[in-house]
C-alpha atoms as a PDB file:
ATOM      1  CA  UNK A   1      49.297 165.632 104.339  1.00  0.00           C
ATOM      2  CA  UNK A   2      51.245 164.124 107.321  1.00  0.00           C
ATOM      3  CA  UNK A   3      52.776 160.734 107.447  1.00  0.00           C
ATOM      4  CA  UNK A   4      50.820 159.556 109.570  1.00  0.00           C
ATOM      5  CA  UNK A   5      48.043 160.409 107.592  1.00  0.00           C
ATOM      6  CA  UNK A   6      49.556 159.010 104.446  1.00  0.00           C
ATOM      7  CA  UNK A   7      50.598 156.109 105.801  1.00  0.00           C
ATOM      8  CA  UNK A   8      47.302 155.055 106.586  1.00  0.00           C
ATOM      9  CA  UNK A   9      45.848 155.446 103.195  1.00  0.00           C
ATOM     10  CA  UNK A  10      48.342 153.959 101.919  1.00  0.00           C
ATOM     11  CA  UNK A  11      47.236 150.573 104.235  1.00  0.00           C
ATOM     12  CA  UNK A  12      43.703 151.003 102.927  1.00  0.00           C
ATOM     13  CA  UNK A  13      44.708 151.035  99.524  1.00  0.00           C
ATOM     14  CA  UNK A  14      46.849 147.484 100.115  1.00  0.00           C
ATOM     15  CA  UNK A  15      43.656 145.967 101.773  1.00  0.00           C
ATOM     16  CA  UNK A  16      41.053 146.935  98.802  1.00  0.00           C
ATOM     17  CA  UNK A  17      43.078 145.479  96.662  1.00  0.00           C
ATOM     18  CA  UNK A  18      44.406 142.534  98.424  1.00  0.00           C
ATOM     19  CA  UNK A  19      40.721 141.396  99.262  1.00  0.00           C
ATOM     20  CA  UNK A  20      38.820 139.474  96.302  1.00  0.00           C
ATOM     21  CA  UNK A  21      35.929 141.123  94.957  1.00  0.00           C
ATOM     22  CA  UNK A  22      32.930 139.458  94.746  1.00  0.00           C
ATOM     23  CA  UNK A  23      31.521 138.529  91.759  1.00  0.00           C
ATOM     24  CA  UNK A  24      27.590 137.734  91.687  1.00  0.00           C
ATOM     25  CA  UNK A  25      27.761 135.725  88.451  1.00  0.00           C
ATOM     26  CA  UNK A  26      30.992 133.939  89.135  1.00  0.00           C
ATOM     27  CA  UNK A  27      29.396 133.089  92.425  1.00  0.00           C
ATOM     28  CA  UNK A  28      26.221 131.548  90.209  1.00  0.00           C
ATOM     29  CA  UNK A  29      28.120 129.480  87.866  1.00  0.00           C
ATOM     30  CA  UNK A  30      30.131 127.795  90.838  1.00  0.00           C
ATOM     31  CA  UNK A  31      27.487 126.944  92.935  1.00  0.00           C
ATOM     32  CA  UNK A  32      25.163 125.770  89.646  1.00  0.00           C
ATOM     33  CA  UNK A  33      28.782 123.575  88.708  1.00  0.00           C
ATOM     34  CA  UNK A  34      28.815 122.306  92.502  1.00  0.00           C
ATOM     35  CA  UNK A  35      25.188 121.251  92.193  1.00  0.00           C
ATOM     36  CA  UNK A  36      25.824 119.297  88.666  1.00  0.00           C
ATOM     37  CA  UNK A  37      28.899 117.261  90.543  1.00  0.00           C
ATOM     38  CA  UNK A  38      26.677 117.161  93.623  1.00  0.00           C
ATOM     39  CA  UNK A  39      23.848 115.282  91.317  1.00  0.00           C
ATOM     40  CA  UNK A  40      26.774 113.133  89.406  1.00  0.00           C
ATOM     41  CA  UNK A  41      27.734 111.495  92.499  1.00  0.00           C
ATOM     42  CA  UNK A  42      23.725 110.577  92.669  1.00  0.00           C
ATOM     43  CA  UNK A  43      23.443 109.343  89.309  1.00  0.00           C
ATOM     44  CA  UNK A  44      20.833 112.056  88.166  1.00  0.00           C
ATOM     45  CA  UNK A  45      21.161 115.797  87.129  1.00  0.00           C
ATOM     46  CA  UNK A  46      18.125 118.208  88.370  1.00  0.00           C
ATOM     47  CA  UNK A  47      16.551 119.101  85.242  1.00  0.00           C
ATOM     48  CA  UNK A  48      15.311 122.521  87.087  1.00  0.00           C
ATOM     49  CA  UNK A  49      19.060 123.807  86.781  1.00  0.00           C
ATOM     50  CA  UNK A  50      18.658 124.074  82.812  1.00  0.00           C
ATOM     51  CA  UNK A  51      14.930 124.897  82.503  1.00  0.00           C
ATOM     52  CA  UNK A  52      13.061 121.646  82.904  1.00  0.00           C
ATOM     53  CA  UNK A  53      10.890 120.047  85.369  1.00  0.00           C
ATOM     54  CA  UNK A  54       9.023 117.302  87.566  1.00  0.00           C
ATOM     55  CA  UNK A  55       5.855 117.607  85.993  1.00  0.00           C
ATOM     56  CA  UNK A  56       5.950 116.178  82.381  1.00  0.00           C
ATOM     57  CA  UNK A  57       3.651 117.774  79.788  1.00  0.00           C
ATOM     58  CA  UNK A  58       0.486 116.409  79.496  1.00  0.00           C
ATOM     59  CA  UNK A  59      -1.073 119.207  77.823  1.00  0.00           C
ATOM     60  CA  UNK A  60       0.289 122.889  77.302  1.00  0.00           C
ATOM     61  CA  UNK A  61      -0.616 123.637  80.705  1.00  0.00           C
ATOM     62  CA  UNK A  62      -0.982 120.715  83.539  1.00  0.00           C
ATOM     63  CA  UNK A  63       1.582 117.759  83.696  1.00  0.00           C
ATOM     64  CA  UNK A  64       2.044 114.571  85.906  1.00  0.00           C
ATOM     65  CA  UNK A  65       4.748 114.221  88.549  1.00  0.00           C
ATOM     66  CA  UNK A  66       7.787 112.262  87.338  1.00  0.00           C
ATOM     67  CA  UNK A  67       7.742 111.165  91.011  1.00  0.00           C
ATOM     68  CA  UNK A  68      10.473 108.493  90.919  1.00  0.00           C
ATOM     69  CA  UNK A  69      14.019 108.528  89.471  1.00  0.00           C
ATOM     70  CA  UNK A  70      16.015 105.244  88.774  1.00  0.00           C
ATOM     71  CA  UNK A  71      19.754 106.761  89.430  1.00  0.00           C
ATOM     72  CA  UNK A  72      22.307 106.199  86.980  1.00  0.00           C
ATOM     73  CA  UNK A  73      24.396 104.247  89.449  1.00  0.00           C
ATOM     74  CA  UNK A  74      22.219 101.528  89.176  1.00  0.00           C
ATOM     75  CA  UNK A  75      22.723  98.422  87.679  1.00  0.00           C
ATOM     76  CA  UNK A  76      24.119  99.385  83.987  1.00  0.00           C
ATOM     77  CA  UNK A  77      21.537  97.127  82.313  1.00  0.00           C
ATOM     78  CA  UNK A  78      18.366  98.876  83.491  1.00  0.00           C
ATOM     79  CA  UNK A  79      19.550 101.532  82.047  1.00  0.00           C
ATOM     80  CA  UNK A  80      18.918 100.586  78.688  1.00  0.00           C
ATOM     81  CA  UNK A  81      16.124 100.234  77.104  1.00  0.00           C
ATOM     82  CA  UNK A  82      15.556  96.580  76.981  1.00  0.00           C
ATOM     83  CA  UNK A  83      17.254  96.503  80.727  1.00  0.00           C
ATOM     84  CA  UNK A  84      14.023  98.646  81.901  1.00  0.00           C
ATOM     85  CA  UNK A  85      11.687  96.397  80.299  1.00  0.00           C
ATOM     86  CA  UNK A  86      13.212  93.220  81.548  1.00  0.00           C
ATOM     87  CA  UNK A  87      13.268  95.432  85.144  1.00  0.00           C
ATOM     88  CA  UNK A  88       9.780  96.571  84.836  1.00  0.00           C
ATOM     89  CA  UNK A  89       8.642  92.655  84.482  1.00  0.00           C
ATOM     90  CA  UNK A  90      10.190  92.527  87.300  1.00  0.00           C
ATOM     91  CA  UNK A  91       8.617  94.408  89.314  1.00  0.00           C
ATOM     92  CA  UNK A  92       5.054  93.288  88.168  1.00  0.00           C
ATOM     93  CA  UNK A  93       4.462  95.725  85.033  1.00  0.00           C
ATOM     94  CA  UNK A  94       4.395  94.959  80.999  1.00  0.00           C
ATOM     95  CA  UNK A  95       4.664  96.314  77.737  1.00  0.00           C
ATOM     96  CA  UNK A  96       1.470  97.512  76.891  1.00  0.00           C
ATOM     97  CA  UNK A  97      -1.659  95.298  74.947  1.00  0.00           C
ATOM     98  CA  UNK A  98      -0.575  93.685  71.879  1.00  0.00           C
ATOM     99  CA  UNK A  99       2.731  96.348  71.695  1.00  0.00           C
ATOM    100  CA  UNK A 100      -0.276  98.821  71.030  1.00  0.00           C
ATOM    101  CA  UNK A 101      -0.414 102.386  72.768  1.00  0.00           C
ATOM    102  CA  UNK A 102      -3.816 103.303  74.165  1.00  0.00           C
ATOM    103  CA  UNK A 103      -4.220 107.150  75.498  1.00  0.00           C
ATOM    104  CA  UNK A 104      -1.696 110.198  74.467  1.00  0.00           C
ATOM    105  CA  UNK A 105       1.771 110.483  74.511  1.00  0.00           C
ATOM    106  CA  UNK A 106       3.084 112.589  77.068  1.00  0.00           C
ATOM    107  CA  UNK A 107       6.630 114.464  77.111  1.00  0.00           C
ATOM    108  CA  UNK A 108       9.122 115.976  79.569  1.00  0.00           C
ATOM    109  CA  UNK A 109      11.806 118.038  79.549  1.00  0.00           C
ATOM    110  CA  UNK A 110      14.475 116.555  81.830  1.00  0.00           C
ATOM    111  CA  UNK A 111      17.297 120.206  81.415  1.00  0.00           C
ATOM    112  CA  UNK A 112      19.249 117.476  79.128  1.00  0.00           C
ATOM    113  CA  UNK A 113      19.282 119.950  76.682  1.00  0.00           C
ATOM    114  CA  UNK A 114      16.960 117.936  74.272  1.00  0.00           C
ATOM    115  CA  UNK A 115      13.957 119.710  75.130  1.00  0.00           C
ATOM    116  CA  UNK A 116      10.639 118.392  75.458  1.00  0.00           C
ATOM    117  CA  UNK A 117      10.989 115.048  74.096  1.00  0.00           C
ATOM    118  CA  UNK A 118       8.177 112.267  74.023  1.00  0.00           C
ATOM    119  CA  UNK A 119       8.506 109.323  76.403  1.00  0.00           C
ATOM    120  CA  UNK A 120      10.415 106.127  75.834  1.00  0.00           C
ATOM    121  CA  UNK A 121       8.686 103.343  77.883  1.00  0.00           C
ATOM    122  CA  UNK A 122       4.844 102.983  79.058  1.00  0.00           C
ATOM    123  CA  UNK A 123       4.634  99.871  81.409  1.00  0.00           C
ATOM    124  CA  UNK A 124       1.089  98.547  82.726  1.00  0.00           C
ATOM    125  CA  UNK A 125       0.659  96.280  85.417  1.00  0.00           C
ATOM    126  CA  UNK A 126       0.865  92.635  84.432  1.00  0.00           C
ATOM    127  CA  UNK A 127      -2.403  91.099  86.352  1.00  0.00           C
ATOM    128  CA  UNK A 128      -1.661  87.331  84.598  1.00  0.00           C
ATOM    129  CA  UNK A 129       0.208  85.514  82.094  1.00  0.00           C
ATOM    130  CA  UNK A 130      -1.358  86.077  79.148  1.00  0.00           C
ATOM    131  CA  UNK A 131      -2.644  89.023  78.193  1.00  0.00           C
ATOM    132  CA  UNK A 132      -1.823  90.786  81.301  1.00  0.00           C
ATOM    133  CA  UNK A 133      -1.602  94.201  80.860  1.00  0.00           C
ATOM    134  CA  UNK A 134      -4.783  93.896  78.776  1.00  0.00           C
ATOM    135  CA  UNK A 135      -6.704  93.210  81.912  1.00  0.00           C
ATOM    136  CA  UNK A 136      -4.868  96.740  83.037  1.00  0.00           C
ATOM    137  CA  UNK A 137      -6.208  98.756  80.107  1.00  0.00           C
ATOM    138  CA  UNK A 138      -9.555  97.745  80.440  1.00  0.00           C
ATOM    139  CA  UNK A 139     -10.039  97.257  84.317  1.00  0.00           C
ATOM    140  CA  UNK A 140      -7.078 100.056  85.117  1.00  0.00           C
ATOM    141  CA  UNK A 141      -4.526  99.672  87.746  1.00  0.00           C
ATOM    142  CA  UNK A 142      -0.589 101.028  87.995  1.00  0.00           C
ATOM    143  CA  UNK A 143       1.207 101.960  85.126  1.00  0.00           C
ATOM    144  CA  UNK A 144       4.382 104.616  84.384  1.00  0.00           C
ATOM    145  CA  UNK A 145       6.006 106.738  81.884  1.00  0.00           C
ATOM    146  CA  UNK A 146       9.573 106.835  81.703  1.00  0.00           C
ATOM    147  CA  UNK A 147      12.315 109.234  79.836  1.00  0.00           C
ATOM    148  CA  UNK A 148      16.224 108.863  79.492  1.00  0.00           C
ATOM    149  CA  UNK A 149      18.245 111.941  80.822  1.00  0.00           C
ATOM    150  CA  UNK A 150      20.542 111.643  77.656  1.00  0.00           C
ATOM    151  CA  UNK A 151      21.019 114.890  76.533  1.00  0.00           C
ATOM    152  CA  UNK A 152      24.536 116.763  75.769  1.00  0.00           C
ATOM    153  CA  UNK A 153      23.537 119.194  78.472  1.00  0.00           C
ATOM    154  CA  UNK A 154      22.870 116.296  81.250  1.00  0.00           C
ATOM    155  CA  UNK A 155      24.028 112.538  80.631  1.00  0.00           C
ATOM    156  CA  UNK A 156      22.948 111.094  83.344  1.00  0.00           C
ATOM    157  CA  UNK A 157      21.618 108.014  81.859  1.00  0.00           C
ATOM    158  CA  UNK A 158      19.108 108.103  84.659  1.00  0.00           C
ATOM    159  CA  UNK A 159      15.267 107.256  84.280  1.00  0.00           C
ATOM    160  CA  UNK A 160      12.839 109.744  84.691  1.00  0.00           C
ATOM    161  CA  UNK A 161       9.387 108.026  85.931  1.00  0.00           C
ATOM    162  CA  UNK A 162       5.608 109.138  86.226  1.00  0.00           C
ATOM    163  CA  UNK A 163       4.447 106.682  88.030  1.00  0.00           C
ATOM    164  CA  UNK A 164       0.527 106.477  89.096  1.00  0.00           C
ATOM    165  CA  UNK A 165      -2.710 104.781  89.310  1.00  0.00           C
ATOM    166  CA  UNK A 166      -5.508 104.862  86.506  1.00  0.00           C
ATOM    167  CA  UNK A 167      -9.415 103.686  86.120  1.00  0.00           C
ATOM    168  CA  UNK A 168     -10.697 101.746  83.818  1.00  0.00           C
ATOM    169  CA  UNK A 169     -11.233 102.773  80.021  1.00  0.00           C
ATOM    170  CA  UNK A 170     -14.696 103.582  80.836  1.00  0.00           C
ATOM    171  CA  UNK A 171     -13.131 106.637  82.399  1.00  0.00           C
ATOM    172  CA  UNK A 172     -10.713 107.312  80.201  1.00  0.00           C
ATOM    173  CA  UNK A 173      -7.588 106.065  82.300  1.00  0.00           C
ATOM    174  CA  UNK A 174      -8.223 108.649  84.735  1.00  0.00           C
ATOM    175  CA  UNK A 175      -6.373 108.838  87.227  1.00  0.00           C
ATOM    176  CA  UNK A 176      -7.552 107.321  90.665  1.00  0.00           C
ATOM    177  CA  UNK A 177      -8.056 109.955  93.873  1.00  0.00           C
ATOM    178  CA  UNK A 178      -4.207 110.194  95.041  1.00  0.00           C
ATOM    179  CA  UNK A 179      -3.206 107.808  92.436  1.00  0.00           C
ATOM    180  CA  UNK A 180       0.260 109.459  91.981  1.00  0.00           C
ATOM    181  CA  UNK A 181       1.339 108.893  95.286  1.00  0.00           C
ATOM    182  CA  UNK A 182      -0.179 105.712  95.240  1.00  0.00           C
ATOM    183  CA  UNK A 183       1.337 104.728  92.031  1.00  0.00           C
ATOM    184  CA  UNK A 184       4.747 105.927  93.251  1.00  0.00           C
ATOM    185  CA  UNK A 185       4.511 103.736  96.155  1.00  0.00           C
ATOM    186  CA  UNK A 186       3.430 101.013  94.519  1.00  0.00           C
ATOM    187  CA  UNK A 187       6.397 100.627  92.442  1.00  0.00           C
ATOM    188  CA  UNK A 188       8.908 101.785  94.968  1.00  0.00           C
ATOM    189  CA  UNK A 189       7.636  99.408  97.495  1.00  0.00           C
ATOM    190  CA  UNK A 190       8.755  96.653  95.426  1.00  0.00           C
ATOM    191  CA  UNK A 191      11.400  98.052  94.060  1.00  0.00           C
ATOM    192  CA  UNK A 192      12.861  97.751  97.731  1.00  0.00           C
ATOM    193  CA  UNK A 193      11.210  94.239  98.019  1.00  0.00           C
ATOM    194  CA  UNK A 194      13.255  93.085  95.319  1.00  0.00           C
ATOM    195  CA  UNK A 195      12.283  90.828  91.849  1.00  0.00           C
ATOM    196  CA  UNK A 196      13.520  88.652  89.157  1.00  0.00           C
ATOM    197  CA  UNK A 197      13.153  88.187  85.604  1.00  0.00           C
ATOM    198  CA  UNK A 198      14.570  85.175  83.738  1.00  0.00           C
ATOM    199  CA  UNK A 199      17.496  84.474  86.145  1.00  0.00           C
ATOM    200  CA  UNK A 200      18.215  88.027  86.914  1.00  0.00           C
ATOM    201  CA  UNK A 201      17.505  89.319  90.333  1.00  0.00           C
ATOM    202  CA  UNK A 202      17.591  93.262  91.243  1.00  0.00           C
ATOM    203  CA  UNK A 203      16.961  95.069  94.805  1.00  0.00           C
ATOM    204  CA  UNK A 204      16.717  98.735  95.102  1.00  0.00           C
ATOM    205  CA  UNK A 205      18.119 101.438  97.857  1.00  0.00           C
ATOM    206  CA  UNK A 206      15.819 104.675  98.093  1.00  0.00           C
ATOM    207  CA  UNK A 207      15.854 107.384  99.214  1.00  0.00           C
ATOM    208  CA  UNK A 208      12.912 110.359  99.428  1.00  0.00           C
ATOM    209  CA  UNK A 209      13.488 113.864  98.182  1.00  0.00           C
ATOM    210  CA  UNK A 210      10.993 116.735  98.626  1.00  0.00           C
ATOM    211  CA  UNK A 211      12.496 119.698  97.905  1.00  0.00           C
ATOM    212  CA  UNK A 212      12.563 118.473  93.688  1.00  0.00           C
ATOM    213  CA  UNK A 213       8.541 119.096  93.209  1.00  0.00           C
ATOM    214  CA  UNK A 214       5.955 121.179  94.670  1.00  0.00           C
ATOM    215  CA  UNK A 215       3.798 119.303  97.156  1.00  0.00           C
ATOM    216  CA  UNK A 216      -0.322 120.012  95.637  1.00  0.00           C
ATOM    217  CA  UNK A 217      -1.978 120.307  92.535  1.00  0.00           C
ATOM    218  CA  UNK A 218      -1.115 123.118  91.206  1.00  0.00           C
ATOM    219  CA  UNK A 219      -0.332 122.194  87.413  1.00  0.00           C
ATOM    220  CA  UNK A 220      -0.952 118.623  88.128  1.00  0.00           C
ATOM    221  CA  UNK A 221      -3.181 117.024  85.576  1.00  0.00           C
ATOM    222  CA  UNK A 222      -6.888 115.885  86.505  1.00  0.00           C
ATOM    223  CA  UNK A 223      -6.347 118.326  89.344  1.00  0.00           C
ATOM    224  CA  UNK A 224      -4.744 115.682  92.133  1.00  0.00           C
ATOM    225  CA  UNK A 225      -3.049 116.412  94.618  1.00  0.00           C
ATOM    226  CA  UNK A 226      -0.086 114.732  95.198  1.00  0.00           C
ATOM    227  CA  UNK A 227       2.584 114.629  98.562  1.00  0.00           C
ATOM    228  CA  UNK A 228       5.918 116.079  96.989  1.00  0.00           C
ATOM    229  CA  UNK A 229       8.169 113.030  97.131  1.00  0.00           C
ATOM    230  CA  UNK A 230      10.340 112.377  94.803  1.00  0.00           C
ATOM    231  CA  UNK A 231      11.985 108.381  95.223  1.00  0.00           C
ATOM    232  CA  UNK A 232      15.419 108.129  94.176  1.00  0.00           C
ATOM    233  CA  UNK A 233      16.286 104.754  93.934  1.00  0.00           C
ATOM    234  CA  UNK A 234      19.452 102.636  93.051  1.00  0.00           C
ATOM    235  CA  UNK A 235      19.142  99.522  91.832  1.00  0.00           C
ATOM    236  CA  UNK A 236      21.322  96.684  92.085  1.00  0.00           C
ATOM    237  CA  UNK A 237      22.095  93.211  90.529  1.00  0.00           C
ATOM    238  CA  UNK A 238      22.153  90.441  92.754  1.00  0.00           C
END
């Protein structure tokens, strides 16, 4: 072997092992640890990264869209339990008739690492003073479902939301043609209006995702489509 010739493999050798091999599953586990910081600063983990989803379970095999997401940076209150109800009043829902459930209980998995787990909250809309949400179980109207991201896996301490429209009991509380969209936008709308309830005021900040839940109605319960949007919002104590 010449010098010249040995020299040179000696220079390739030097550069193999200089240069950083790439690792596939190294490269993963960053870019799935850059997306968990990415959804801290947001206030909400994507439950995809950890096996859940944006359609809750309604049955074993068709779920509604959990279509809006109150972030964890939001006012610390809401965040709790008896914040959201106080919120929800605020915004024109209730607890439901008489503190009794009508209809099944749905569940999600939010990638918390809890699993499926059954929801906390179901508001109705709040037509009138007494008896309010009554009206709402028998005529219909807007309701949602709502789950805590809580879990060791993902702490958010963001709300998960299924927000929609329903019929009347006649029809089961089926939902109305595009009533997810509509029932989204119904509580987003004034969410951004702003609200009080009992000397506490709240405006929200939103902002629309759609690349969280598959636009259609594929899997979607009573066969609806819906648009794909997902409403982040942030909600704030004034």
């Amino acid at each position: 072997m010449s010098l010249t010739h040995f020299l040179q493999c000696l220079a390739f050798v030097f550069l193999v092992t200089a240069s950083p091999i790439q690792d596939d599953s190294q490269t993963v586990l960053i870019q799935s640890k850059d997306n968990n910081n990415i959804n801290r600063g947001v206030g909400w983990f994507d439950p995809r990264v950890n096996g859940g989803r944006f359609l809750d379970f309604t049955t074993k095999r068709y779920g509604e869209p959990l279509n809006v997401i109150i972030s964890g940076l939001s006012d610390p209150y809401i965040l709790t339990d008896t914040g959201l109800h106080a919120y929800a009043k605020s915004l024109g829902y209730s607890e439901e008739c008489l503190g009794l459930h009508y209809g099944d209980l749905h569940e999600a998995d939010l990638g918390d690492g809890d699993g499926k787990k059954t929801e906390h909250f179901l508001a109705r809309q709040h037509y009138f003073p007494v008896w309010g949400t009554c009206w709402e179980s028998l005529a219909g109207g807007q309701h949602f479902r709502s789950w805590k991201q809580n879990g060791t896996k993902a702490n958010s301490g963001a709300w998960f939301i299924g927000a929609s429209k329903e019929l009347d009991s006649s029809k089961h509380h089926t939902i109305v043609p595009d009533g997810y969209n509509l029932g989204r936008d119904w509580l987003v709308d004034r969410a951004v209006e702003g609200g009080r309830w009992k000397g506490m005021w709240w405006k929200a900040d939103v902002e629309y995702r759609t690349d969280l839940l598959e636009e259609g109605r594929k899997g979607v319960n009573h066969h609806i489509a819906q648009d794909g949007r997902v409403a982040i919002l942030t909600v704030k104590r004034l």
